[in-house]
Protein backbone atom coordinates (compact mmCIF):
# COMPACT_ATOMS: atom_id res chain seq x y z
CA UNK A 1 7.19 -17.23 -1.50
CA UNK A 2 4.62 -14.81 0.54
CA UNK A 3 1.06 -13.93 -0.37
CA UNK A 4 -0.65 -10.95 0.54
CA UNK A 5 -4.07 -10.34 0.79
CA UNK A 6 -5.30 -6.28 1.46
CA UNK A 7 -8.15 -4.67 2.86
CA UNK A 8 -9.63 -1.44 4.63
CA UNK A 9 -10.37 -0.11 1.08
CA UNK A 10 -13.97 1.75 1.10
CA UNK A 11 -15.84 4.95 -0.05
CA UNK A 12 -15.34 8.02 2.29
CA UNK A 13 -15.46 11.93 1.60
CA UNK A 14 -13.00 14.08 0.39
CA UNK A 15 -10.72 15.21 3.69
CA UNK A 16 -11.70 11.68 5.31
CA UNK A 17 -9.06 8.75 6.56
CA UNK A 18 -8.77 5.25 5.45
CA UNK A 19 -5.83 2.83 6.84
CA UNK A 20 -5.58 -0.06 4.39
CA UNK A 21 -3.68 -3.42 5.63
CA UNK A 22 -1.70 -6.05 3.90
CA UNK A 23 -1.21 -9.06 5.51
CA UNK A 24 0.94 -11.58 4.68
CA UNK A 25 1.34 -15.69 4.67
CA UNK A 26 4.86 -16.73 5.21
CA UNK A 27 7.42 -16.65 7.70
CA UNK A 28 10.12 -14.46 6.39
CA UNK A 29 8.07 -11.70 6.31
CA UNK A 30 10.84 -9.60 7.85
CA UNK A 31 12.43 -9.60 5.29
CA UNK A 32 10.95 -8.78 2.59
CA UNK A 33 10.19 -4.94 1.26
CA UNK A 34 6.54 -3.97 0.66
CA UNK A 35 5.23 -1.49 -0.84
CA UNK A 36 1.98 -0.21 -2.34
CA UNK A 37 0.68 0.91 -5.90
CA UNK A 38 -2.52 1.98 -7.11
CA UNK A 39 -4.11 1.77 -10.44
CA UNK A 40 -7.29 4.34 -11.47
CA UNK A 41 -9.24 3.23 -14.11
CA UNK A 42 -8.28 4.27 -17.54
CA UNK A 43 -4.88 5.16 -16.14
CA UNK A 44 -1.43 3.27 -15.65
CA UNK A 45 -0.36 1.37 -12.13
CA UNK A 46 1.20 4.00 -10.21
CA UNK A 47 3.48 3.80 -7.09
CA UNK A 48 2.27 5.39 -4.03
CA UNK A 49 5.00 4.18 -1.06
CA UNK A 50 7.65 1.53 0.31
CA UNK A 51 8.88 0.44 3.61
CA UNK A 52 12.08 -2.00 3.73
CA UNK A 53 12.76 -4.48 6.22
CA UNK A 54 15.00 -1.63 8.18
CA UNK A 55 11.57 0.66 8.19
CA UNK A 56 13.13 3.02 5.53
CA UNK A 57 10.54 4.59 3.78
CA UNK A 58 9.67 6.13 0.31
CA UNK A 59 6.09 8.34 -1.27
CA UNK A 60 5.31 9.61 -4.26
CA UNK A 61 5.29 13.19 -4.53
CA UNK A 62 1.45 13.18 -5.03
CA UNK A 63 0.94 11.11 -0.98
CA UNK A 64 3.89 12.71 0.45
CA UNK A 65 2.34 14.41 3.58
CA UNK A 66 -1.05 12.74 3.65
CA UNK A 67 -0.32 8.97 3.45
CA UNK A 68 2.11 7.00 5.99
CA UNK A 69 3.59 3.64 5.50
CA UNK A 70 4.28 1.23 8.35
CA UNK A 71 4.67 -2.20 9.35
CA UNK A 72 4.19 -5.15 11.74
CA UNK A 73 6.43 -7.44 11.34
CA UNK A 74 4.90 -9.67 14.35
CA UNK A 75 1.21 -9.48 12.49
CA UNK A 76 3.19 -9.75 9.23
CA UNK A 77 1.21 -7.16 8.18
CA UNK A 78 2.13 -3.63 6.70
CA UNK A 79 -0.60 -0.53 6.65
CA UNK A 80 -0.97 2.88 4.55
CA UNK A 81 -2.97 5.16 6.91
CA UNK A 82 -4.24 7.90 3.96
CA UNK A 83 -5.03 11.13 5.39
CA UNK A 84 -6.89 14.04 3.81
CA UNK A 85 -7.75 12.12 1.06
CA UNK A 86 -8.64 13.42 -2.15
CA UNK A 87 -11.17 12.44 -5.12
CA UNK A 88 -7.88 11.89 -7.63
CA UNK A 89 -7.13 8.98 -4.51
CA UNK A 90 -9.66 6.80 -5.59
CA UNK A 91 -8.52 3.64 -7.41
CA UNK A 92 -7.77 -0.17 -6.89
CA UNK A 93 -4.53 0.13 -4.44
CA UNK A 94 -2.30 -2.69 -4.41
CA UNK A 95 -0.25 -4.15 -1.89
CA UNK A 96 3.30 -5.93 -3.49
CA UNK A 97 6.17 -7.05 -2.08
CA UNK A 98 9.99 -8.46 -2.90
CA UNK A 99 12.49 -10.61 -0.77
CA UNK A 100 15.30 -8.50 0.24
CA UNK A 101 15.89 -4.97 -2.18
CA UNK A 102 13.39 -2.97 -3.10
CA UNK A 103 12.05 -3.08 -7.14
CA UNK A 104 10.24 -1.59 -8.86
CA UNK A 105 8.67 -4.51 -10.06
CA UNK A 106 8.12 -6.87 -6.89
CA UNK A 107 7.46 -10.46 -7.53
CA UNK A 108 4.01 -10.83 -5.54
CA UNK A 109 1.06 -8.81 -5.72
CA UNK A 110 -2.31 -9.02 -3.76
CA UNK A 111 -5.69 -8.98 -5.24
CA UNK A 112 -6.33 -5.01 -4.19
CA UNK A 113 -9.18 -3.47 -2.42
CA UNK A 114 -10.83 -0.13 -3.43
CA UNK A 115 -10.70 3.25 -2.64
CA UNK A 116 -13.01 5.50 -3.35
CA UNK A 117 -13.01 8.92 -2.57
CA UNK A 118 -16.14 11.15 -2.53
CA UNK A 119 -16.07 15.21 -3.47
């Protein structure tokens, strides 16, 4: 079992940078895939991006570009650095993660932090 607890959310301008951070308890953290969502009010829990435990990476179409996935598997922690950020950015963004595979519906989920993103 692993929990995860995010932060860097904020408010910042349209164009501006925010690197949010996921840390994790645990001490198989290497091997589980993370990944973040995001959920905008009035509006379904979307995916935004992935990283497995061999660094393989996947974005949504709508990040591809802007936002960059990494990890730490020393810090057990994993980062989205969001670039050139845009007002339709802003919403609660959600770090999750999964022993092993990849799904689309990872067992653990932090509590968020938000972004919100000023035009």
């Amino acid at each position: 079992q692993v929990q995860l607890v995010e932060s860097g959310g904020g408010l910042v301008q349209a164009g501006g940078s925010l690197r949010l951070s996921c840390v994790a308890s645990g001490s198989t953290f290497s091997s589980y895939a993370v990944g973040w969502f995001r959920q905008a009010p009035g509006k379904e829990r979307e995916f935004v991006s992935r990283i497995r435990n061999s660094d393989t990476t996947v974005y949504a179409d709508s990040v591809k570009g802007r936002f960059t996935i990494s990890r730490d598997n020393a810090k057990k922690t994993v980062y989205l650095q969001m670039n050139s950020l845009k007002p339709e950015d802003t919403a609660v963004y959600y770090c999750a993660a999964r022993l092993g595979l990849w799904s689309a519906s990872p067992p653990y989920w932090g509590q968020g932090t938000q972004v919100t993103v000023s035009s």
